[in-house]
N, C-alpha and C. Protein backbone atom coordinates (compact mmCIF):
# COMPACT_ATOMS: atom_id res chain seq x y z
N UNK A 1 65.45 64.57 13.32
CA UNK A 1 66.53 65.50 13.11
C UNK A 1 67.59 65.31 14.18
N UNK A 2 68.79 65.50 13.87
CA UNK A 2 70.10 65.00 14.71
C UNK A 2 69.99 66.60 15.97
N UNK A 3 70.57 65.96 16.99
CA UNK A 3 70.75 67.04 17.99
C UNK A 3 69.16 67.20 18.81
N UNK A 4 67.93 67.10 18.06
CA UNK A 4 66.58 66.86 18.88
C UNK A 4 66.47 65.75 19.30
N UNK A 5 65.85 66.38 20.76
CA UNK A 5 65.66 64.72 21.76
C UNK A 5 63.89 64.86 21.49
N UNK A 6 63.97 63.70 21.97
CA UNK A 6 61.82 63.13 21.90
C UNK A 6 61.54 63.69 22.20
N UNK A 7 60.22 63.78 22.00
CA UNK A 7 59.30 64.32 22.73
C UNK A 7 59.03 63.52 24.30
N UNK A 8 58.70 64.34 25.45
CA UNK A 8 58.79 64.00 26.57
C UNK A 8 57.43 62.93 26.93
N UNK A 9 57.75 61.87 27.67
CA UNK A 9 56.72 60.97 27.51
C UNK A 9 55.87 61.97 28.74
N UNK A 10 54.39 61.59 28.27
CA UNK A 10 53.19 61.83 29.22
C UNK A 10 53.12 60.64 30.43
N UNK A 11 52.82 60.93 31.08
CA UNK A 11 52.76 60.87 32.55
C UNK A 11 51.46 60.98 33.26
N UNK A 12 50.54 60.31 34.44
CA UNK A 12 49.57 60.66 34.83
C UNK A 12 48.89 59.24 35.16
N UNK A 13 48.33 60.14 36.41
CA UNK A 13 46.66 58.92 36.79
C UNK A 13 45.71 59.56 36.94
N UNK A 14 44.59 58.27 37.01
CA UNK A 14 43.48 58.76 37.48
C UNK A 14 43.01 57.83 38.61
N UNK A 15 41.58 58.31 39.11
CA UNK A 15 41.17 57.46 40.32
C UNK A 15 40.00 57.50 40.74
N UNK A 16 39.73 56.55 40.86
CA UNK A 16 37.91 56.27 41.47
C UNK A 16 37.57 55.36 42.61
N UNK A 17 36.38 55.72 43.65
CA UNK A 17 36.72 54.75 45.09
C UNK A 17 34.91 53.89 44.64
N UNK A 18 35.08 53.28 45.35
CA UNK A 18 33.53 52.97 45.58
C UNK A 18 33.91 51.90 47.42
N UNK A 19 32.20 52.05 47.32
CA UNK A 19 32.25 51.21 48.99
C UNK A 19 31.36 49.82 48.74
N UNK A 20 31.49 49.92 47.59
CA UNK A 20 30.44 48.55 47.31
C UNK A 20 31.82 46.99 47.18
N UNK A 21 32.94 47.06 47.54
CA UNK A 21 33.54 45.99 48.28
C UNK A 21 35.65 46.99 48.13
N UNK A 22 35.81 46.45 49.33
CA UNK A 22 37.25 46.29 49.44
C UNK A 22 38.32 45.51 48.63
N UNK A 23 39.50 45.76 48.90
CA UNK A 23 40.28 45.57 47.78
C UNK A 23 40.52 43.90 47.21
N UNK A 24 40.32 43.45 48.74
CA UNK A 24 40.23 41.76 48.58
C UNK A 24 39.54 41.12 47.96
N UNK A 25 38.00 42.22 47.70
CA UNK A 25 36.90 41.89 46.97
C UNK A 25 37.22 42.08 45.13
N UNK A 26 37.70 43.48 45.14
CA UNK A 26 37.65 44.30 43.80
C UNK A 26 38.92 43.37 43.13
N UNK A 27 40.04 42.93 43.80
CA UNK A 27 41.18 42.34 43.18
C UNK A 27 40.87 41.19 41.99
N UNK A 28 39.69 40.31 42.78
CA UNK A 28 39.86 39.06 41.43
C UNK A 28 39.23 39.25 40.39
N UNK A 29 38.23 40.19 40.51
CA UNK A 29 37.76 41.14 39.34
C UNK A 29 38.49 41.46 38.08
N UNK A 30 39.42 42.51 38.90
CA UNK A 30 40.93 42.72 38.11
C UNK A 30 41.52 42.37 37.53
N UNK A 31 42.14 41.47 38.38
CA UNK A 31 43.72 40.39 38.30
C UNK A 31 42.94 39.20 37.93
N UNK A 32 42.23 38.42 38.34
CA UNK A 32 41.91 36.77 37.49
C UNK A 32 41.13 36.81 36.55
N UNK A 33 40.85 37.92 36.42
CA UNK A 33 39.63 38.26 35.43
C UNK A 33 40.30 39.42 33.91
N UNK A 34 41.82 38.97 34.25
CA UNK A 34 42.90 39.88 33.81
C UNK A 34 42.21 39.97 32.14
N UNK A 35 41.80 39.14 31.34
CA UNK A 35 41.67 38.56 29.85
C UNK A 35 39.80 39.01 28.83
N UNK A 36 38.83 39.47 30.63
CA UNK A 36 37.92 39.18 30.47
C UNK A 36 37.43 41.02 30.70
N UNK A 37 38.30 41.88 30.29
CA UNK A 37 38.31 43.28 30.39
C UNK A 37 36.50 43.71 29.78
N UNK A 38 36.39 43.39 28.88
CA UNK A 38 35.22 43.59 28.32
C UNK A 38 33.58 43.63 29.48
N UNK A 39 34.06 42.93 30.22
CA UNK A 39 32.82 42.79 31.51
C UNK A 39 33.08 44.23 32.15
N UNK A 40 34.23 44.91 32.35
CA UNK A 40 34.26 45.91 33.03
C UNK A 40 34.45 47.07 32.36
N UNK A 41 34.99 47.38 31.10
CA UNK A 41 35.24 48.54 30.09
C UNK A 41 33.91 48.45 29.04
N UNK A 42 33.93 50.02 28.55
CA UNK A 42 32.96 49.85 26.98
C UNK A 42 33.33 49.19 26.08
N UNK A 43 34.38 48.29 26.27
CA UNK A 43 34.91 47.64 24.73
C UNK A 43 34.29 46.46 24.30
N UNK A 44 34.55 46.03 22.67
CA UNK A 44 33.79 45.28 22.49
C UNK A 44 33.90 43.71 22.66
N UNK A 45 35.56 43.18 22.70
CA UNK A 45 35.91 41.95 23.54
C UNK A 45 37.28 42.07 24.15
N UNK A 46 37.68 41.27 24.51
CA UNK A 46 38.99 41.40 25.42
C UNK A 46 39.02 39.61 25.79
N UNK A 47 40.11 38.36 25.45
CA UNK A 47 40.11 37.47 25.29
C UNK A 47 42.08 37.19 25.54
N UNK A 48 42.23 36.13 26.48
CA UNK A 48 43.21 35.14 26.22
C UNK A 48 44.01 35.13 24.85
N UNK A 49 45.36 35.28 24.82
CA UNK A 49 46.23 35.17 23.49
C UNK A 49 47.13 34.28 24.16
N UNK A 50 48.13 34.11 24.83
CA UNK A 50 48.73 33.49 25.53
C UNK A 50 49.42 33.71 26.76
N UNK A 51 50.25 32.89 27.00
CA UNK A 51 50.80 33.01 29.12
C UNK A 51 49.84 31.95 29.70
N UNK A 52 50.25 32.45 30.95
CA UNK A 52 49.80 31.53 31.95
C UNK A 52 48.92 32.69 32.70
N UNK A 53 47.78 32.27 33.39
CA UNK A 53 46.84 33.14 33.74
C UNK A 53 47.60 33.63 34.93
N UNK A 54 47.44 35.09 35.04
CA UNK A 54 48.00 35.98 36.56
C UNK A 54 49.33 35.83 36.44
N UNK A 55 50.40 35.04 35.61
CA UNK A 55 51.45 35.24 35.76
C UNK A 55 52.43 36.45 34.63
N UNK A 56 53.35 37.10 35.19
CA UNK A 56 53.88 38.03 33.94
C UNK A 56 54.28 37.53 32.51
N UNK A 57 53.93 37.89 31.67
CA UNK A 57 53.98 37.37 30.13
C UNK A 57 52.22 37.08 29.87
N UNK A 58 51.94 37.21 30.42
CA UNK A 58 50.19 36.85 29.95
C UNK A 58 49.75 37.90 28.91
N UNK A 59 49.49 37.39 27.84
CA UNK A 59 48.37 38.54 26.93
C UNK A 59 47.20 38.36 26.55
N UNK A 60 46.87 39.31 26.55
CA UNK A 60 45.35 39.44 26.07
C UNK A 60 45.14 40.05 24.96
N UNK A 61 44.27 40.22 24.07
CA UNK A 61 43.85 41.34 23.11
C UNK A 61 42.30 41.93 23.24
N UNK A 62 42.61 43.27 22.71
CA UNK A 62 41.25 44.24 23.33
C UNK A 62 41.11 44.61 22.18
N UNK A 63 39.11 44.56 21.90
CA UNK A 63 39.12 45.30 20.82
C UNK A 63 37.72 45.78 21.00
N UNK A 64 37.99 47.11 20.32
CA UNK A 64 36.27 47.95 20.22
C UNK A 64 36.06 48.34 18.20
N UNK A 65 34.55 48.38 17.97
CA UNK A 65 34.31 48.88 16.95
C UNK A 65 34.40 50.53 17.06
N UNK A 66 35.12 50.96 16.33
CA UNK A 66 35.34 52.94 16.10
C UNK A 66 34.59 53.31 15.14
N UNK A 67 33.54 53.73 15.89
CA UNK A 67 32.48 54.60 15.11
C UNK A 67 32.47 56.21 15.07
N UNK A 68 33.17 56.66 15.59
CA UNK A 68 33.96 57.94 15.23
C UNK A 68 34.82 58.70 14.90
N UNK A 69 35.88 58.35 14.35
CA UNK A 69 37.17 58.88 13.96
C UNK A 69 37.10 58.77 12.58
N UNK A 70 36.08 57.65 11.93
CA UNK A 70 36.12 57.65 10.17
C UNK A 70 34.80 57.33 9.62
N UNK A 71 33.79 57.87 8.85
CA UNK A 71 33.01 57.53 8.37
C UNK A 71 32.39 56.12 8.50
N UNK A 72 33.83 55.27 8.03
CA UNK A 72 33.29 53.61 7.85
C UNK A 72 33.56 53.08 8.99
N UNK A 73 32.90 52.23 9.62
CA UNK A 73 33.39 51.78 11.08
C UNK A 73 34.59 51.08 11.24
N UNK A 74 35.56 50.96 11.87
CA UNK A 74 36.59 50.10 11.53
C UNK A 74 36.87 49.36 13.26
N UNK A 75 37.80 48.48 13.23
CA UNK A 75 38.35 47.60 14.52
C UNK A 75 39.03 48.32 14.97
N UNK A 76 39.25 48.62 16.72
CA UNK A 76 40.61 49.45 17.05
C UNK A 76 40.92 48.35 17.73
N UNK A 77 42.32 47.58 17.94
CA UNK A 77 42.99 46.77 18.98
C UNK A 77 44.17 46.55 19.62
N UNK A 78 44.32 45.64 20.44
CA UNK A 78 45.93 45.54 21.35
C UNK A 78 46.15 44.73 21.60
N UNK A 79 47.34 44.35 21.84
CA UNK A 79 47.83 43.19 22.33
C UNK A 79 48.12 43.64 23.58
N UNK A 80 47.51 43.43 24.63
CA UNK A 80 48.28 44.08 26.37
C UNK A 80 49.18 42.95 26.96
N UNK A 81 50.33 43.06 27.56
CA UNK A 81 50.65 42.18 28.12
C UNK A 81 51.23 42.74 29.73
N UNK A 82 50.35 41.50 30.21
CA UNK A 82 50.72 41.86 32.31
C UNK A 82 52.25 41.45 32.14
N UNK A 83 52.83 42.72 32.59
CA UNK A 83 54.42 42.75 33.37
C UNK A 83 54.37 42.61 34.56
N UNK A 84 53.81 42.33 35.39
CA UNK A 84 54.32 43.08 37.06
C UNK A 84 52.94 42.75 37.65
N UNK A 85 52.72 41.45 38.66
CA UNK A 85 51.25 41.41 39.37
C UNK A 85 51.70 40.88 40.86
N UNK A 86 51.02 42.06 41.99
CA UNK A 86 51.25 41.44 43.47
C UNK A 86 50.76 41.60 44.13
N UNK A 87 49.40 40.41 44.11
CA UNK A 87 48.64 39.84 44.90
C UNK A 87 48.34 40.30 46.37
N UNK A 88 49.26 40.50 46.68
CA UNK A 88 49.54 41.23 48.01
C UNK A 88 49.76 42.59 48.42
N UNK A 89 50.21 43.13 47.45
CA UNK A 89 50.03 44.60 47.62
C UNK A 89 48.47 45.26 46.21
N UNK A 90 47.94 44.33 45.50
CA UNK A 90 46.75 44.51 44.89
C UNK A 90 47.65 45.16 44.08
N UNK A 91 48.37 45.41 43.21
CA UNK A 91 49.09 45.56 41.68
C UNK A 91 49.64 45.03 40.96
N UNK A 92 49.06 45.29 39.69
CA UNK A 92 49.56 44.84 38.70
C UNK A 92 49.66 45.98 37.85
N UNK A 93 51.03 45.43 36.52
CA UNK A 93 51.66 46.77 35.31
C UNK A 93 51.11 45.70 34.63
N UNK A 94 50.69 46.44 33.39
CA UNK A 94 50.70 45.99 31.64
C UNK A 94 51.00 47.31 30.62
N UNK A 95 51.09 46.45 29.52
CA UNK A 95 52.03 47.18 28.66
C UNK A 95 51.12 47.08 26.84
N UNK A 96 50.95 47.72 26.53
CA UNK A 96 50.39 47.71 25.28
C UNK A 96 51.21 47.49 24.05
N UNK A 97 51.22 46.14 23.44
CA UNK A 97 52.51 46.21 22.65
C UNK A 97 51.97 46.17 20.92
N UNK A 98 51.57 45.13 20.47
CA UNK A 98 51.30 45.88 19.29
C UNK A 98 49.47 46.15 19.25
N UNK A 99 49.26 46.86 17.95
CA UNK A 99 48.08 47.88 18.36
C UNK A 99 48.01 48.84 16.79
N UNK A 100 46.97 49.27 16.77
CA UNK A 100 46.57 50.21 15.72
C UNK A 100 45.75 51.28 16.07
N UNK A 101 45.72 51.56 17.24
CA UNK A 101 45.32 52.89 17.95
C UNK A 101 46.24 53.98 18.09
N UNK A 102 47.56 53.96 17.98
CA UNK A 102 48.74 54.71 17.93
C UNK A 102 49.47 54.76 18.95
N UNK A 103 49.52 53.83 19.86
CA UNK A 103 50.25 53.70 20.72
C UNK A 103 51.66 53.15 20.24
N UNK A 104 52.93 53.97 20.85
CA UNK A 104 54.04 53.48 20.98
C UNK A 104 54.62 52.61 21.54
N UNK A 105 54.75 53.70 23.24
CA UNK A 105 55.02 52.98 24.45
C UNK A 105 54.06 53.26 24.74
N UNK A 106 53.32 52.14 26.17
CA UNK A 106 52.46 52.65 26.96
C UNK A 106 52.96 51.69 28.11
N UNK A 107 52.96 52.05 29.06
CA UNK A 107 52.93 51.26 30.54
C UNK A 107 51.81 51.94 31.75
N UNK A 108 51.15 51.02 32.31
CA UNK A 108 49.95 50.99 33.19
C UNK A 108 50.47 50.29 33.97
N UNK A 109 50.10 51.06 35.60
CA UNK A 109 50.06 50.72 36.73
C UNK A 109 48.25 50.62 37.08
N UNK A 110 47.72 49.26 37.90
CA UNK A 110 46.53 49.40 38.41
C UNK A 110 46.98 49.15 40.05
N UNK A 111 46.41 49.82 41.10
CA UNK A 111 46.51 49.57 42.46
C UNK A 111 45.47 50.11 42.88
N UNK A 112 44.87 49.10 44.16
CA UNK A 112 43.88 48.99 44.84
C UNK A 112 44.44 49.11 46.38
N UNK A 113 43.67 50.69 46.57
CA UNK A 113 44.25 51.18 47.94
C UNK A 113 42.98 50.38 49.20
N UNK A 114 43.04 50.88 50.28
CA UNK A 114 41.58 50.69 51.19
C UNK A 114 41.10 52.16 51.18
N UNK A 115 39.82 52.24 51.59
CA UNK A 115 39.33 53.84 51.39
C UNK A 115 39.77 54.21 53.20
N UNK A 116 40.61 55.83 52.37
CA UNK A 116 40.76 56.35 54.06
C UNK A 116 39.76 57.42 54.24
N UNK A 117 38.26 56.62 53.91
CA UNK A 117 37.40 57.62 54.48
C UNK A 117 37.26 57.88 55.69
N UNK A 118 37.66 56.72 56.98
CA UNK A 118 37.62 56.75 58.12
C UNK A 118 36.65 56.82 59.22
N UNK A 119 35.35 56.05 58.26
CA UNK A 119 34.17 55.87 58.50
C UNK A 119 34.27 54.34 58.71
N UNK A 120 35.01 53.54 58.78
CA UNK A 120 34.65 52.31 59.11
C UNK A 120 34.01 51.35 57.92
N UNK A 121 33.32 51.70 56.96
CA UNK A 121 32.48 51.19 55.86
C UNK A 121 33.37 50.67 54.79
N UNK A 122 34.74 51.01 54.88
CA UNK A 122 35.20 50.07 53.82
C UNK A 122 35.74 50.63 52.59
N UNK A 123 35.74 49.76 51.34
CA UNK A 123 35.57 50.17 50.45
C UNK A 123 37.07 50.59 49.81
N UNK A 124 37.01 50.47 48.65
CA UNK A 124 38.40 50.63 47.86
C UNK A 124 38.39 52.03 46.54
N UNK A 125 39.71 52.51 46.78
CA UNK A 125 40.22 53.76 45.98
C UNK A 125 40.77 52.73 45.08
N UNK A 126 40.34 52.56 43.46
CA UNK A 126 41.35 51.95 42.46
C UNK A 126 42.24 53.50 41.64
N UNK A 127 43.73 52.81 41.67
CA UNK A 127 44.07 54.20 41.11
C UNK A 127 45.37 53.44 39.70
N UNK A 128 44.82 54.11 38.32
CA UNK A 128 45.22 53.48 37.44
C UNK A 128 46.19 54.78 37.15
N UNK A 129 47.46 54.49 36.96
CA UNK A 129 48.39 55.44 36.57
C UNK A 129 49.33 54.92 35.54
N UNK A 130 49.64 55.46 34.59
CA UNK A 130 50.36 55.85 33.23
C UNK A 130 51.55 56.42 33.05
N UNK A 131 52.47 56.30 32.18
CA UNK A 131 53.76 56.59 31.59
C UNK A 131 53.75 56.08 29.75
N UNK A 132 53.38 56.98 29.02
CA UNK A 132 53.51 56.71 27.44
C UNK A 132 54.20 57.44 26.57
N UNK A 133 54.54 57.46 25.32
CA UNK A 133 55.12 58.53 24.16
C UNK A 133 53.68 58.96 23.94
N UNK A 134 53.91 60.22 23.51
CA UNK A 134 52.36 61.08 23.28
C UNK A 134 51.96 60.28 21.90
N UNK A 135 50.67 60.32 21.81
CA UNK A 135 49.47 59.58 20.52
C UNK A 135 49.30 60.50 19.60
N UNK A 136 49.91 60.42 18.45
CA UNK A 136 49.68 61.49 17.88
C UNK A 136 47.67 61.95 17.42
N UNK A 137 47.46 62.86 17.32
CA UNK A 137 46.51 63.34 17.30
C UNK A 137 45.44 63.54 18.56
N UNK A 138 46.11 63.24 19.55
CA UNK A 138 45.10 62.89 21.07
C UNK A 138 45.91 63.48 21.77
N UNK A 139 45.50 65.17 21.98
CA UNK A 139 46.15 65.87 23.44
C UNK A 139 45.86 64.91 24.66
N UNK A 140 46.96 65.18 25.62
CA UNK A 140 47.28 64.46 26.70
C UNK A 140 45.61 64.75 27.65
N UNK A 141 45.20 65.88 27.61
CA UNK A 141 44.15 66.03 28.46
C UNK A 141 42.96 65.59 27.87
N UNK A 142 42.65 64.89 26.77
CA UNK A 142 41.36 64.53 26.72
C UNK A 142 41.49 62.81 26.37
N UNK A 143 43.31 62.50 26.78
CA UNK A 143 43.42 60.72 26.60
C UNK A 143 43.23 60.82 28.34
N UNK A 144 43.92 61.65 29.15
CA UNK A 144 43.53 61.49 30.85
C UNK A 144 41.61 61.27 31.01
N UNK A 145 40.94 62.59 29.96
CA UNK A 145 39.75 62.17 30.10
C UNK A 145 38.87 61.01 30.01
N UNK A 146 39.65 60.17 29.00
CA UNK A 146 39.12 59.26 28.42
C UNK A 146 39.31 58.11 29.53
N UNK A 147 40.66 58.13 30.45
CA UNK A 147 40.83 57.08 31.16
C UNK A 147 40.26 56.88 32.28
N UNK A 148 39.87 58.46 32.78
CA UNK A 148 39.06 58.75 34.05
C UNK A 148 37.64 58.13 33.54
N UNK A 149 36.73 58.36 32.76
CA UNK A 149 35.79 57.96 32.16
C UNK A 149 35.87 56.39 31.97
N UNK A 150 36.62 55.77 31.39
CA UNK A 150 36.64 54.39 31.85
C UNK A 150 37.09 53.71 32.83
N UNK A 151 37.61 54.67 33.84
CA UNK A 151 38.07 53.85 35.18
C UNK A 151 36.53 53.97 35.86
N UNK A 152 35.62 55.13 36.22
CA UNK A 152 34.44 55.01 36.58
C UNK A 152 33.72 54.22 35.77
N UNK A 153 33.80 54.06 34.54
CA UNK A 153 32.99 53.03 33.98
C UNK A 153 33.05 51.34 34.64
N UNK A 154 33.96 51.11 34.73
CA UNK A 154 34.91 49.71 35.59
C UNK A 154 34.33 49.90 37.09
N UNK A 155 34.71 51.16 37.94
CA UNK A 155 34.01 50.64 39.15
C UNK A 155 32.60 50.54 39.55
N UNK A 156 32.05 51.22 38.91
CA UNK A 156 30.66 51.40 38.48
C UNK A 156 29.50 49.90 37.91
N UNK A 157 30.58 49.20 36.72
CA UNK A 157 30.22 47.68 36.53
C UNK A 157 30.64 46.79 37.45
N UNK A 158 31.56 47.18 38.41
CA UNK A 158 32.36 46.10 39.38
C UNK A 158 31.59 46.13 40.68
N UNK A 159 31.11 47.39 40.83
CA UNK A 159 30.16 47.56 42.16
C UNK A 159 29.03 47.15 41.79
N UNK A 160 28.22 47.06 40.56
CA UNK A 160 26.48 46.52 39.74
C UNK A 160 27.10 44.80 40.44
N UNK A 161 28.36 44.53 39.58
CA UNK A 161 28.42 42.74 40.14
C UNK A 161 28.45 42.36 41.35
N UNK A 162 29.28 42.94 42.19
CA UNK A 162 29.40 42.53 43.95
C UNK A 162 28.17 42.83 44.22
N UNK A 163 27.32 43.82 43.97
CA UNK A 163 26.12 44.02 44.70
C UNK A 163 25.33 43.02 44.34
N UNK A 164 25.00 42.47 43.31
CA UNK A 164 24.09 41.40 42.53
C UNK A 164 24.76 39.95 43.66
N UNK A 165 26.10 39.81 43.66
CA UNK A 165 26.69 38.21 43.98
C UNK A 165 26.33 38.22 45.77
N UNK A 166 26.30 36.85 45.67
CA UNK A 166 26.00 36.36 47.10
C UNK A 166 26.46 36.48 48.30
């Protein structure tokens, strides 16, 4: 309708620390392992589409089987593509571009702080923060839930691997 502006995009992070390695550790996890999401999320693959690995324009596609939203199971997926990765400050943006989950816009920030527990022991705060058009049918507070829930899911599998490696 003429004279109505959008709806206001959602906004928000979440965040999880662990001490089972620092950011130098948790980064190639992340970032070189940009394609291979599936080792660290519940989803069901996450694979190379094109780019150059770690550099901006890289995509990947993510996909899980949805066994709850419809009787018959169906594919949910994305095309993500890394905008923005620095090595040096441990961030990288991606962007969700096409997709059948209902995403419009979406843009993701991932950054890997050091923990200021101030105990000496180490250890990294990952803090994944967001800017999207709202999803239709998914209040904003139970898509934040969902992301908090898979960001502990990620440090949780990322701390099982460093602890296992040599």
């Amino acid at each position: 309708m003429e004279g109505q502006s959008p709806p206001p995009k959602w906004e928000g992070e979440v965040s999880a620390e662990t001490t089972a390695g620092k950011p130098h550790e948790i980064w190639p996890l992340l970032a070189d392992d940009f394609c291979s999401l599936h080792k660290w999320l519940p989803i069901d693959t996450c694979h190379y589409v094109e780019g150059v690995p770690g550099q901006p324009g890289l995509i990947r596609y993510c996909a899980s089987t949805d066994m709850i939203s419809s009787p018959e199971p169906s594919i949910k997926w994305a095309h993500e593509r890394l905008t923005q990765i620095d090595p040096t400050k441990y961030t990288l943006t991606y962007e969700i571009r096409e997709n059948n989950i209902g995403f419009k816009s979406y843009v993701a920030t991932m950054k890997l702080l050091p923990d200021g527990g101030g105990d000496g022991g180490g250890g990294c705060k990952i803090v994944w923060s967001f800017v999207a058009d709202p999803i239709e049918g998914w209040p904003l507070e139970e898509f934040v839930k969902y992301l908090d829930f898979s960001l502990h899911h990620m440090v949780n599998k990322m701390a099982e691997y460093l602890q296992k490696s040599p």
